[in-house]
C-alpha atoms as a PDB file:
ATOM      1  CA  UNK A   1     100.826 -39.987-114.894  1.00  0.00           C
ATOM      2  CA  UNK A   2     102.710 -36.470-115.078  1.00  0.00           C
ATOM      3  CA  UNK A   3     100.420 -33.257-115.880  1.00  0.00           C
ATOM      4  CA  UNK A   4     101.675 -32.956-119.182  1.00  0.00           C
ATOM      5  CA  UNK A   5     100.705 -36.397-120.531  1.00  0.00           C
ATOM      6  CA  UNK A   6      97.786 -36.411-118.828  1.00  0.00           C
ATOM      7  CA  UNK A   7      97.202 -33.049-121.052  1.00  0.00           C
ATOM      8  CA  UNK A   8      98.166 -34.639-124.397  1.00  0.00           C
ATOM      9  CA  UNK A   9      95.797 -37.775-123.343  1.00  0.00           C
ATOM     10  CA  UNK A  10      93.405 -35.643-122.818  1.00  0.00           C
ATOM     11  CA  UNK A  11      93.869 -33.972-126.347  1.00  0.00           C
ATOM     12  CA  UNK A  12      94.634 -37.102-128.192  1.00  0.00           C
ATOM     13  CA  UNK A  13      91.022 -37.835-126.858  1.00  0.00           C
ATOM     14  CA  UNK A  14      89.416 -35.010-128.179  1.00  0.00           C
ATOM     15  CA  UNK A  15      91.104 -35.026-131.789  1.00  0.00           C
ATOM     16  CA  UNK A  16      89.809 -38.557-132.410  1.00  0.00           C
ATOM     17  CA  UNK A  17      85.886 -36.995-131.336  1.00  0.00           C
ATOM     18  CA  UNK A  18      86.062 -34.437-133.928  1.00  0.00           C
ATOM     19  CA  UNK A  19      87.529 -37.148-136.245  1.00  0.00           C
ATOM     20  CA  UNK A  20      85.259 -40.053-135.488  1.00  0.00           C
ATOM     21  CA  UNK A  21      81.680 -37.595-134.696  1.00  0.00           C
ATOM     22  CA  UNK A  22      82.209 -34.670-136.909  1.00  0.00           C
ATOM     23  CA  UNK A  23      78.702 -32.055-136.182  1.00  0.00           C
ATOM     24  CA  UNK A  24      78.407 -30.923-139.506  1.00  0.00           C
ATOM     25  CA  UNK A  25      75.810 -28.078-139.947  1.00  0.00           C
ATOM     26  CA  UNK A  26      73.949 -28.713-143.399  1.00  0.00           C
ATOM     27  CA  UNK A  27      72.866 -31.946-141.205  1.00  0.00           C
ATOM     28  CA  UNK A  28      72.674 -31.516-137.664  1.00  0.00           C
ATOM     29  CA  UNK A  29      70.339 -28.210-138.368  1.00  0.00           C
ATOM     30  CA  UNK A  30      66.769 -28.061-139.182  1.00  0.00           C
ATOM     31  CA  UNK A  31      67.231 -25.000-142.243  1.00  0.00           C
ATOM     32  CA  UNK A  32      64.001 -26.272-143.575  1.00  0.00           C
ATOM     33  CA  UNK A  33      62.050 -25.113-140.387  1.00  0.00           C
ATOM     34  CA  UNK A  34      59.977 -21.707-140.627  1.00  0.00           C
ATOM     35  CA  UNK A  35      59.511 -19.137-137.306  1.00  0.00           C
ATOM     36  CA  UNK A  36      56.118 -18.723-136.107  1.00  0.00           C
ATOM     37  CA  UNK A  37      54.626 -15.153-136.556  1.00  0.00           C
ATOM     38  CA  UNK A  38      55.627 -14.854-132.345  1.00  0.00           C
ATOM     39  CA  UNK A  39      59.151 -16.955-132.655  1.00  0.00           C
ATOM     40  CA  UNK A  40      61.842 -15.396-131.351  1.00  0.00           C
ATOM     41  CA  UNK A  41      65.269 -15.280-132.457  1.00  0.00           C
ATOM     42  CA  UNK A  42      67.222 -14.534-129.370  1.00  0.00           C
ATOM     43  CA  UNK A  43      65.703 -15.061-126.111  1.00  0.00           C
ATOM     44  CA  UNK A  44      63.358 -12.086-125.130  1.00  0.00           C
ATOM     45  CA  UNK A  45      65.350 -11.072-121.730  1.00  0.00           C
ATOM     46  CA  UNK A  46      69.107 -10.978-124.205  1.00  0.00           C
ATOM     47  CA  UNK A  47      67.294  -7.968-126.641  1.00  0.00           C
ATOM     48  CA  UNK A  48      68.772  -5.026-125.880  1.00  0.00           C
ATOM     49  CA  UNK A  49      65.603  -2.882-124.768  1.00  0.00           C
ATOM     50  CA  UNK A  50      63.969  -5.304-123.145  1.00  0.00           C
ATOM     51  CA  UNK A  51      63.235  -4.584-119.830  1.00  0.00           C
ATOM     52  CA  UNK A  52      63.739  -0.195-120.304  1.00  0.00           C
ATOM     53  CA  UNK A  53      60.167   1.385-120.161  1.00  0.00           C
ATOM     54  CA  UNK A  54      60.795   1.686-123.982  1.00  0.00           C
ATOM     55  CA  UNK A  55      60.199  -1.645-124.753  1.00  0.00           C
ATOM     56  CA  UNK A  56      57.109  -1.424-124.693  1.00  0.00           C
ATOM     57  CA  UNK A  57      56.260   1.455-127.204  1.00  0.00           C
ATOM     58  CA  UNK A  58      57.349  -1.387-130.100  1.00  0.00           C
ATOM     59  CA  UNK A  59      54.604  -3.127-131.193  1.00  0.00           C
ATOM     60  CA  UNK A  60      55.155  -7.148-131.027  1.00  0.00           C
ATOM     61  CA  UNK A  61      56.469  -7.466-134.506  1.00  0.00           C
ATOM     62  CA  UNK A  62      58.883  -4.380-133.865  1.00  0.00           C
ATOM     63  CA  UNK A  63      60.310  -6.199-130.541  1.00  0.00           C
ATOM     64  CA  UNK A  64      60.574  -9.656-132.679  1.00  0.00           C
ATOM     65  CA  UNK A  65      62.531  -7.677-135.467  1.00  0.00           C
ATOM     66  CA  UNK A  66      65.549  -5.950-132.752  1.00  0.00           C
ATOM     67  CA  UNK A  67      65.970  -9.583-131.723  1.00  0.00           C
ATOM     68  CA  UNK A  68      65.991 -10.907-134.837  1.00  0.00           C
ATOM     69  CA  UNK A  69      68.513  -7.899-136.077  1.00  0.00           C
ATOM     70  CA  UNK A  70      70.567  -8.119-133.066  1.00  0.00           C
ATOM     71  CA  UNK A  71      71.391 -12.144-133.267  1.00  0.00           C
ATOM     72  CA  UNK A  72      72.098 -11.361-136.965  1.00  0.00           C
ATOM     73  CA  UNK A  73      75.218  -9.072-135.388  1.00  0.00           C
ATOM     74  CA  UNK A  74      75.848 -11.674-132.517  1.00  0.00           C
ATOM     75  CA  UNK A  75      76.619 -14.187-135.276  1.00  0.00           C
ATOM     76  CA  UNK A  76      78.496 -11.588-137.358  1.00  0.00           C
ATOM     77  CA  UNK A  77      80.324 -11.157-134.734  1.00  0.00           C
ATOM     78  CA  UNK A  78      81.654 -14.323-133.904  1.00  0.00           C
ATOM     79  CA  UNK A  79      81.892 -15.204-137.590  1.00  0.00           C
ATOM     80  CA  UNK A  80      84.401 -12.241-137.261  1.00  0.00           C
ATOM     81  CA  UNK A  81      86.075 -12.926-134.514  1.00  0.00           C
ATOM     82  CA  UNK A  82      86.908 -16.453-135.359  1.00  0.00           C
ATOM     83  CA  UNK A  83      87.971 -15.896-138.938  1.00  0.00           C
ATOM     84  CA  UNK A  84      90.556 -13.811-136.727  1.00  0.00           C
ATOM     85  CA  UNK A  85      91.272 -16.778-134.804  1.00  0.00           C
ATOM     86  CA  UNK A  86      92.278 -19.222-137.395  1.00  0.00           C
ATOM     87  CA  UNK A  87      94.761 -16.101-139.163  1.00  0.00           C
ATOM     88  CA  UNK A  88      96.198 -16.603-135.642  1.00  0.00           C
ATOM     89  CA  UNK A  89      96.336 -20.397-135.488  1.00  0.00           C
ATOM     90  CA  UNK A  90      97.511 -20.785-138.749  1.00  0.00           C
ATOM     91  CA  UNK A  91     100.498 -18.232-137.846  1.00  0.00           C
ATOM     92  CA  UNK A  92     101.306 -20.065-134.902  1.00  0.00           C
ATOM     93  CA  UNK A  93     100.951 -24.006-136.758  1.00  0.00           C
ATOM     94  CA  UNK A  94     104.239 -22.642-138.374  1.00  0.00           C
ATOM     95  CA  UNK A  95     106.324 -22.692-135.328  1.00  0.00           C
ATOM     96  CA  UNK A  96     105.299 -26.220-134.520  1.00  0.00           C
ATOM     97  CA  UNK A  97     105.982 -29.870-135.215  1.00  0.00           C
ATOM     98  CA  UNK A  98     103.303 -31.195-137.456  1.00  0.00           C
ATOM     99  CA  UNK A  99     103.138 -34.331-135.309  1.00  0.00           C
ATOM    100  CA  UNK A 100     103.150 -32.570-132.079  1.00  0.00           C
ATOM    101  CA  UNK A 101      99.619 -33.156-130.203  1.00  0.00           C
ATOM    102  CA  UNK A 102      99.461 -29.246-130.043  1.00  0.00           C
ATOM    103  CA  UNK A 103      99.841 -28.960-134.280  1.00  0.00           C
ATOM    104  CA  UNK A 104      97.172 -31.924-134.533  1.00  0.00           C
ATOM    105  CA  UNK A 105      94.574 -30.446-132.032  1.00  0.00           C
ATOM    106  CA  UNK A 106      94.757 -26.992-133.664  1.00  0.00           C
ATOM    107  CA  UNK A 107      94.443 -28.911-137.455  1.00  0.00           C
ATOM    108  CA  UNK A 108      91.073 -29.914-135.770  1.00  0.00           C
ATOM    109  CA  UNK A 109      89.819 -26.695-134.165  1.00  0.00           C
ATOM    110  CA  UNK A 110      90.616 -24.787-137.544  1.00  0.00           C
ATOM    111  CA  UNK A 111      88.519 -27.056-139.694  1.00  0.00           C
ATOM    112  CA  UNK A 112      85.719 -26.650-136.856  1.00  0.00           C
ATOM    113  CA  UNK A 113      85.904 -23.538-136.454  1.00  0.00           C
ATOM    114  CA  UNK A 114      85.599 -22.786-140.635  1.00  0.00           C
ATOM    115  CA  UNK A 115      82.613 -24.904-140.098  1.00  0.00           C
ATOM    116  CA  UNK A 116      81.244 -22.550-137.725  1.00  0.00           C
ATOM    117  CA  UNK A 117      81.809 -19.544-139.758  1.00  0.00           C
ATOM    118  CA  UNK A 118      79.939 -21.018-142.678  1.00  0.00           C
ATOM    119  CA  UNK A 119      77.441 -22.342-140.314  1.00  0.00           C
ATOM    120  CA  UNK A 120      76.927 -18.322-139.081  1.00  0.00           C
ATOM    121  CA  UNK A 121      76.776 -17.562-142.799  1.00  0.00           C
ATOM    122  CA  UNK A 122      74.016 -19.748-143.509  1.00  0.00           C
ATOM    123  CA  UNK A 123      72.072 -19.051-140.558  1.00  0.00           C
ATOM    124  CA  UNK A 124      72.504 -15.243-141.620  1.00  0.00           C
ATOM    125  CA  UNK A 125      71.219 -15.679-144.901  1.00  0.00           C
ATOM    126  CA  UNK A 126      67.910 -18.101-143.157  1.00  0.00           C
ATOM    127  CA  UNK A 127      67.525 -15.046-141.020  1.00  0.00           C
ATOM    128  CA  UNK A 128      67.677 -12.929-144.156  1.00  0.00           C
ATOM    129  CA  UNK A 129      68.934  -9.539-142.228  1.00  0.00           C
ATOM    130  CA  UNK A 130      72.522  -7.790-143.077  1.00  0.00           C
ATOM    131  CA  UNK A 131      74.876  -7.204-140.246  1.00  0.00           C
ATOM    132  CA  UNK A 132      76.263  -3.987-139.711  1.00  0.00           C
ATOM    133  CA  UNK A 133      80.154  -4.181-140.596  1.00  0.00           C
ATOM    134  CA  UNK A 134      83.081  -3.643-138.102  1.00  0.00           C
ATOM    135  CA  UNK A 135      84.474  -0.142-138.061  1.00  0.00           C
ATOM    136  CA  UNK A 136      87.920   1.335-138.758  1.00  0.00           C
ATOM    137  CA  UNK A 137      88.953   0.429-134.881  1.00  0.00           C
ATOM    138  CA  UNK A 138      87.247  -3.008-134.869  1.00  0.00           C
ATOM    139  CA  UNK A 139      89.206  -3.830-137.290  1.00  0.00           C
ATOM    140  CA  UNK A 140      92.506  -2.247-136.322  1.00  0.00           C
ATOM    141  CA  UNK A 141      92.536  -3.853-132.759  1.00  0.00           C
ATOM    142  CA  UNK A 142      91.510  -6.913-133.950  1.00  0.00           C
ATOM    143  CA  UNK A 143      94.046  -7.358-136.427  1.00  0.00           C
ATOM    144  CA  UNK A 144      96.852  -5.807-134.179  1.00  0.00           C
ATOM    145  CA  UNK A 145      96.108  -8.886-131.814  1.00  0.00           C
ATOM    146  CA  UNK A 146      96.676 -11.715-134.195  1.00  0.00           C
ATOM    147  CA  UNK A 147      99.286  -9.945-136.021  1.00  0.00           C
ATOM    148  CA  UNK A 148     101.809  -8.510-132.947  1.00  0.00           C
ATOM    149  CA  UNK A 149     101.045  -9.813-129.575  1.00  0.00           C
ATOM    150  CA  UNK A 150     102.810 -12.797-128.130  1.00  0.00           C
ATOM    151  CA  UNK A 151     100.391 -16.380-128.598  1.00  0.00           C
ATOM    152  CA  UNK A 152      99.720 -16.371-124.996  1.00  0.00           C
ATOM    153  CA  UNK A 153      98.047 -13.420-125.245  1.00  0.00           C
ATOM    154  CA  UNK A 154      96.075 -13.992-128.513  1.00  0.00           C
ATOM    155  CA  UNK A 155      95.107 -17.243-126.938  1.00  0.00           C
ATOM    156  CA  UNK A 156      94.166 -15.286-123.909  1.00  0.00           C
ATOM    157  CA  UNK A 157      91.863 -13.181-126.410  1.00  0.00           C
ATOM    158  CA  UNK A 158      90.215 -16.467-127.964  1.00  0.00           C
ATOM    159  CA  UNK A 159      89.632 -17.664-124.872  1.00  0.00           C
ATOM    160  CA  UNK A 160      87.907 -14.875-123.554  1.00  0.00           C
ATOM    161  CA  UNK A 161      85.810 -15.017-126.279  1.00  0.00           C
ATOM    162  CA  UNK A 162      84.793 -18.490-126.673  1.00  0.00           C
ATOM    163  CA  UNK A 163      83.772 -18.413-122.890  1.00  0.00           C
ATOM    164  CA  UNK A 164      81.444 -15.240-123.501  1.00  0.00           C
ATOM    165  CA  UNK A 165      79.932 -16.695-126.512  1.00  0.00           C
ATOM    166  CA  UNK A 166      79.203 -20.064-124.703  1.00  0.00           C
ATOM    167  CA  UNK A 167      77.463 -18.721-121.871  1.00  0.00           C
ATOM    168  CA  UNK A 168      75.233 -16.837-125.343  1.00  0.00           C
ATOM    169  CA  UNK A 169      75.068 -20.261-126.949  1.00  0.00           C
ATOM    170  CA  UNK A 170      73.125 -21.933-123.583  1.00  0.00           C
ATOM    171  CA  UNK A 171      70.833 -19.166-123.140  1.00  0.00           C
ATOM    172  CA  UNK A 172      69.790 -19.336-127.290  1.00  0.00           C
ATOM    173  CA  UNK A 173      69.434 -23.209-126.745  1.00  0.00           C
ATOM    174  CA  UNK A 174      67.662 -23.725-123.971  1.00  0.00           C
ATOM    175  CA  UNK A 175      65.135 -21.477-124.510  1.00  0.00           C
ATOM    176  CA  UNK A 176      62.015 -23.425-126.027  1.00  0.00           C
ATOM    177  CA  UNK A 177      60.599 -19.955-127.675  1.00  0.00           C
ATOM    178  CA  UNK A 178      63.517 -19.215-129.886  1.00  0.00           C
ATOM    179  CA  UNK A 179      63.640 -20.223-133.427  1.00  0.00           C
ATOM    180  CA  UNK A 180      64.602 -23.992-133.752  1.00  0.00           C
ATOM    181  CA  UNK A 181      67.779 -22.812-136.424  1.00  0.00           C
ATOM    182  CA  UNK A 182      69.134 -20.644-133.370  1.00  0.00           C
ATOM    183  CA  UNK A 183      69.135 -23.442-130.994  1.00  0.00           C
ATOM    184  CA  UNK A 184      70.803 -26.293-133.070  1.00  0.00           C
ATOM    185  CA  UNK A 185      73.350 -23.548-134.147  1.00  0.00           C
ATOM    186  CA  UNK A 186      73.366 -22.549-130.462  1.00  0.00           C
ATOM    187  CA  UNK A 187      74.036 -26.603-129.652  1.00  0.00           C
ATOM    188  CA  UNK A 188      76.652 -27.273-132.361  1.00  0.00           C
ATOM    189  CA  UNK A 189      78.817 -24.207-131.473  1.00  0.00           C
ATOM    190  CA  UNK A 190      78.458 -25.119-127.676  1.00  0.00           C
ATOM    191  CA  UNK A 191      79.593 -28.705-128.090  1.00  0.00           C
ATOM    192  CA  UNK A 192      82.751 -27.707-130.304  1.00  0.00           C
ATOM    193  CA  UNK A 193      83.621 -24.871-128.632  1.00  0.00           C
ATOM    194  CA  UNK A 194      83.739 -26.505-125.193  1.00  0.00           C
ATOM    195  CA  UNK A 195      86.488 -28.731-126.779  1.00  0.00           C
ATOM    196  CA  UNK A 196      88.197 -25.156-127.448  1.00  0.00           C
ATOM    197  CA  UNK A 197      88.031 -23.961-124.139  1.00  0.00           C
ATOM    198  CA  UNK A 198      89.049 -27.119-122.278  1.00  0.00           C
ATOM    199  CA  UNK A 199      92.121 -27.310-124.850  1.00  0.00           C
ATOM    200  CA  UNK A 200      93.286 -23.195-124.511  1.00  0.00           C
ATOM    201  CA  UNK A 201      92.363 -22.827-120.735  1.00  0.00           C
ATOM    202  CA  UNK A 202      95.079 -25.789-120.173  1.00  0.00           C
ATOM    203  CA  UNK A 203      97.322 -24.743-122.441  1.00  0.00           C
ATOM    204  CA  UNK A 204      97.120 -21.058-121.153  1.00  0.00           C
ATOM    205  CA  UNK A 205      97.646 -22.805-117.779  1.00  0.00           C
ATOM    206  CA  UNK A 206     101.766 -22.850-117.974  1.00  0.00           C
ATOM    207  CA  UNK A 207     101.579 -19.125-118.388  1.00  0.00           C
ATOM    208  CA  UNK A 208      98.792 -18.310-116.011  1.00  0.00           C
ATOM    209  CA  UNK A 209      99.801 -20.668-113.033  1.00  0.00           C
ATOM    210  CA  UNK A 210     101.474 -18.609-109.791  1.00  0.00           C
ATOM    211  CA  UNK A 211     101.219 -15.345-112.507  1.00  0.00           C
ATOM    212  CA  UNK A 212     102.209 -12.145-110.646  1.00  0.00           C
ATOM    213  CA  UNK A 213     100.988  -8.975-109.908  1.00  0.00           C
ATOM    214  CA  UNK A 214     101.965  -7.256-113.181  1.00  0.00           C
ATOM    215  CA  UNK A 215     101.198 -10.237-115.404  1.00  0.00           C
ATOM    216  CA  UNK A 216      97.981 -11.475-114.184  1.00  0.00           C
ATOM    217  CA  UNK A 217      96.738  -7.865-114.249  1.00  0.00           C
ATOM    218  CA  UNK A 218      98.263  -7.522-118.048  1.00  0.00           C
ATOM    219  CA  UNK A 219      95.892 -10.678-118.947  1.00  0.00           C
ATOM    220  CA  UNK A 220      92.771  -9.506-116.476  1.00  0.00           C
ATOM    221  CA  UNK A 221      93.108  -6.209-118.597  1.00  0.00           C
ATOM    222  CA  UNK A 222      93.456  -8.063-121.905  1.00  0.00           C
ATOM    223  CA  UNK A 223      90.571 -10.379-121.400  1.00  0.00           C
ATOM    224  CA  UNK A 224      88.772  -6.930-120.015  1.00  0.00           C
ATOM    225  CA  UNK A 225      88.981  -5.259-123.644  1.00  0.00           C
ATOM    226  CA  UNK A 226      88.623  -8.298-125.458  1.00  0.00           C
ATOM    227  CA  UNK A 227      84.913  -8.227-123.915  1.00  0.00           C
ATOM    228  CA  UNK A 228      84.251  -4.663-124.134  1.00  0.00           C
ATOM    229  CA  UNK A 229      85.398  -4.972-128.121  1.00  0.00           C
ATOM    230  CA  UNK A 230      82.544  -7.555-128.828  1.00  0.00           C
ATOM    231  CA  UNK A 231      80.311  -6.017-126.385  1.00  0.00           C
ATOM    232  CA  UNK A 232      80.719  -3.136-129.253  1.00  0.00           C
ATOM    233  CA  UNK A 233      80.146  -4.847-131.989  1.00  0.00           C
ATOM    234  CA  UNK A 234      76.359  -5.951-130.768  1.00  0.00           C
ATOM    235  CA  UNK A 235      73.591  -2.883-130.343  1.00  0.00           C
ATOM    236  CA  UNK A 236      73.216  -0.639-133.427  1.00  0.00           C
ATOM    237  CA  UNK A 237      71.787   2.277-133.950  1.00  0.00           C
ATOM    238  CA  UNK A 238      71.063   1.340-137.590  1.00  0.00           C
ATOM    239  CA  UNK A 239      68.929  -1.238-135.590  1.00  0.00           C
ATOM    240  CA  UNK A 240      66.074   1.315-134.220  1.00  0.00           C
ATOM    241  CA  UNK A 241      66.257   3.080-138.067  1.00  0.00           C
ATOM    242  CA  UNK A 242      64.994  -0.042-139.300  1.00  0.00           C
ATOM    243  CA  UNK A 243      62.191  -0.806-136.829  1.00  0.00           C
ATOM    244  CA  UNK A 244      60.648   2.523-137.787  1.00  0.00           C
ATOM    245  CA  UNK A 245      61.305   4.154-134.970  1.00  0.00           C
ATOM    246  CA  UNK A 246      60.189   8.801-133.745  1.00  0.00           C
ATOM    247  CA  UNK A 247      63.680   8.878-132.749  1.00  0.00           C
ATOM    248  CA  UNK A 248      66.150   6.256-133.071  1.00  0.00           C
ATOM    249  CA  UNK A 249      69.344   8.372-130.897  1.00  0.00           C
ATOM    250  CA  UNK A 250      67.427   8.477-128.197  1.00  0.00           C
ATOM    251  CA  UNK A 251      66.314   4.764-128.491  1.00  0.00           C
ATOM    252  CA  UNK A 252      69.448   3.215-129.492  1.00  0.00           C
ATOM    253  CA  UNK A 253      70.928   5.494-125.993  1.00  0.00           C
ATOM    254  CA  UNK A 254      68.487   3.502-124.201  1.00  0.00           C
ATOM    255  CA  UNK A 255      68.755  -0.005-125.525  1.00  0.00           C
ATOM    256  CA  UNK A 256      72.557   0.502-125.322  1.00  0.00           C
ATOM    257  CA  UNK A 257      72.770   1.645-121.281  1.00  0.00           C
ATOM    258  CA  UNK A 258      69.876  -0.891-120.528  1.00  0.00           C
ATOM    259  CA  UNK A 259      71.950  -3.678-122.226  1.00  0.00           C
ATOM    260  CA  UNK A 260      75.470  -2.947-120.187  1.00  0.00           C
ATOM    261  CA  UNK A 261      73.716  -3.763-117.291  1.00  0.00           C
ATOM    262  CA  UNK A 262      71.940  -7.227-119.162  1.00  0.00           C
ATOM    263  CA  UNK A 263      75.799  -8.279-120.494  1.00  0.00           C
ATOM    264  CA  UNK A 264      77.282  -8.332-117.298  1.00  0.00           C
ATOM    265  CA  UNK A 265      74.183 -10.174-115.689  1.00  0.00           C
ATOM    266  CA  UNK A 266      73.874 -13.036-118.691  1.00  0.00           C
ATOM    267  CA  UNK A 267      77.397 -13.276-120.251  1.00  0.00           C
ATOM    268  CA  UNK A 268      79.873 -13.021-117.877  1.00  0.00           C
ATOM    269  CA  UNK A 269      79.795 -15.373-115.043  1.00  0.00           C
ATOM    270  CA  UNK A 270      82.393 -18.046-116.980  1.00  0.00           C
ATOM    271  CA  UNK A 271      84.950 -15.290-117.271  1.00  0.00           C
ATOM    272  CA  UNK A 272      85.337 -13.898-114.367  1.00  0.00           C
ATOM    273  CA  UNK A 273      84.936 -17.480-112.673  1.00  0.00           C
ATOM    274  CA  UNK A 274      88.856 -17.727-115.624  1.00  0.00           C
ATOM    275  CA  UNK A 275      90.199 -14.682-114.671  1.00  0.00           C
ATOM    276  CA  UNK A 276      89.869 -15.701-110.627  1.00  0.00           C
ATOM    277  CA  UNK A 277      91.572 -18.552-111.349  1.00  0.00           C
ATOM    278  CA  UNK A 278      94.541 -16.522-111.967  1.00  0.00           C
ATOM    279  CA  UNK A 279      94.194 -13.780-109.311  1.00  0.00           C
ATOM    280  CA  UNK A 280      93.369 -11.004-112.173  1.00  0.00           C
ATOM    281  CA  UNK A 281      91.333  -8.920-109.700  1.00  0.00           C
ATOM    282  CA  UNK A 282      93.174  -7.143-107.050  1.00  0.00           C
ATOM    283  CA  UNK A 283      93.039  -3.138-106.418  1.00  0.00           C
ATOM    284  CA  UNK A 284      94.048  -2.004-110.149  1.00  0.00           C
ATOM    285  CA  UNK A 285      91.930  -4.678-112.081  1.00  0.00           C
ATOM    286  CA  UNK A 286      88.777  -4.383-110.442  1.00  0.00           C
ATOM    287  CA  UNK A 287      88.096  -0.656-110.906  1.00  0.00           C
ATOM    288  CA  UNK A 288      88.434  -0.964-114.350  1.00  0.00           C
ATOM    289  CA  UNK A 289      86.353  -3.713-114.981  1.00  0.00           C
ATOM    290  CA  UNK A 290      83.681  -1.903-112.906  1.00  0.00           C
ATOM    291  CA  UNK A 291      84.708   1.064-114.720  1.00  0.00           C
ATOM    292  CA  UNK A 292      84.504  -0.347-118.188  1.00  0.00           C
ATOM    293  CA  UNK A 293      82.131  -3.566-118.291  1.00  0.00           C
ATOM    294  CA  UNK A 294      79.570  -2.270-115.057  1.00  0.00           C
ATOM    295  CA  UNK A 295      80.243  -5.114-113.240  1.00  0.00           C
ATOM    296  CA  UNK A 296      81.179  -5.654-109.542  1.00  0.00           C
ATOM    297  CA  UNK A 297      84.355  -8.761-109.177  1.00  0.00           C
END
């Protein structure tokens, strides 16, 4: 069997799972369940402070609430970021054949991934904490990428993603001290998702595959600011205002330089394990990434 067919086999596969075993939140997640006075929302060692001498000058309830605030963002966030996928997918379903395998997969991940921005919603509201809103950039950069550049690169930009907020989604679900909502949301995502990630990383594959110097450093760079952009969008200072805090600049300063070093420890092993795959790191690549994200490839 060629590549290609194997590919569409493959696909065909995982369009008649999403038909036939649809994960549909309002069932799958336990909203009636209640934290604990000690449940956390995020695992302890993914909170932003924890770990900075700082951390422990919050009382317990104080270093419950920054978790509890900063998954409240994390799901923002990807709420976000996905509503920016589907613009894209639903621009791109237009330059396809409706019964292509391609136009019927993407049918599926759109319907999924409007499941999983209601499912963020919901989990929001259980939560009962209000995310802090993109900003002016945020939302010009993201726009610019599903408006101008080429699919392969706004693929590129999902992908990059979906692979960062996997590696979240296992952390949040196997952790036996986080809130039961968190880790049934955690599960669902991670079971779609990896049906996203399988289906983009192939398809990326045609543009990827013996890249050159210029290109794969293009995408390495791409996939680089893709991160740094949600990495953004996660520690607040708004955050440290709300716990109460003497002096929330020079907490928020803290929490923010402490948690660099955390992302590129807990979040990023699966993308750079993508971005190898297509040489991305050579002598111009890998000084920004160090640069940029704190993290040695």
């Amino acid at each position: 069997m060629k590549k290609s067919e194997n590919f569409e086999a493959n696909v065909e596969r995982m369009i008649q799972i999403s038909k036939e075993k649809p994960l549909l939140p309002e069932t799958f997640i336990p909203w009636a369940d209640e934290p604990g006075p000690d449940t956390f929302f995020i695992p302890e060692k993914l909170v932003s402070l924890q770990g900075h001498e700082l951390w422990s000058t919050l009382t317990k309830d104080q270093q419950i609430e920054l978790g509890r605030l900063e998954v409240v963002q994390v799901m923002y966030s990807y709420a976000w970021s996905e509503t920016l996928a589907c613009y894209f997918f639903n621009r791109h379903l237009l330059t396809l054949n409706p019964d292509s395998v391609e136009y019927r997969f993407l049918i599926r991940e759109i319907t999924e991934e409007f499941r999983h921005q209601e499912m963020f919603g919901m989990a929001i509201r259980k939560l009962d904490r209000i995310p802090i809103m993109p900003n002016r950039a945020h939302k010009f950069f993201g726009n610019f990428t599903v408006k101008r550049l080429p699919p392969s690169m706004v693929f590129m930009s999902v992908l990059s993603v979906e692979l960062m907020a996997d590696i979240y989604a296992k952390h949040i679900r196997k952790d036996e001290n986080v809130f039961s909502v968190m880790r049934k949301s955690s599960e669902l995502h991670h079971i779609e998702e990896g049906r996203h990630i399988f289906y983009t990383e192939a398809w990326l594959e045609k543009f990827t595959q013996g890249a050159g110097f210029i290109k794969a450093s293009a995408y390495s760079i791409l996939v680089l600011l893709n991160i740094y952009f949600m990495r953004t969008l996660y520690v607040k200072k708004e955050f440290f205002v709300r716990l109460g805090v003497s002096d929330p600049d020079k907490y928020f300063k803290a929490a923010l330089e402490n948690y660099n070093g955390k992302f590129s420890q807990y979040a990023l092993k699966a993308t750079i394990e993508f971005v190898n795959t297509f040489n991305g790191f050579n002598w111009f690549t890998k000084p920004l990434w160090n640069w940029i994200l704190k993290v040695k490839v």
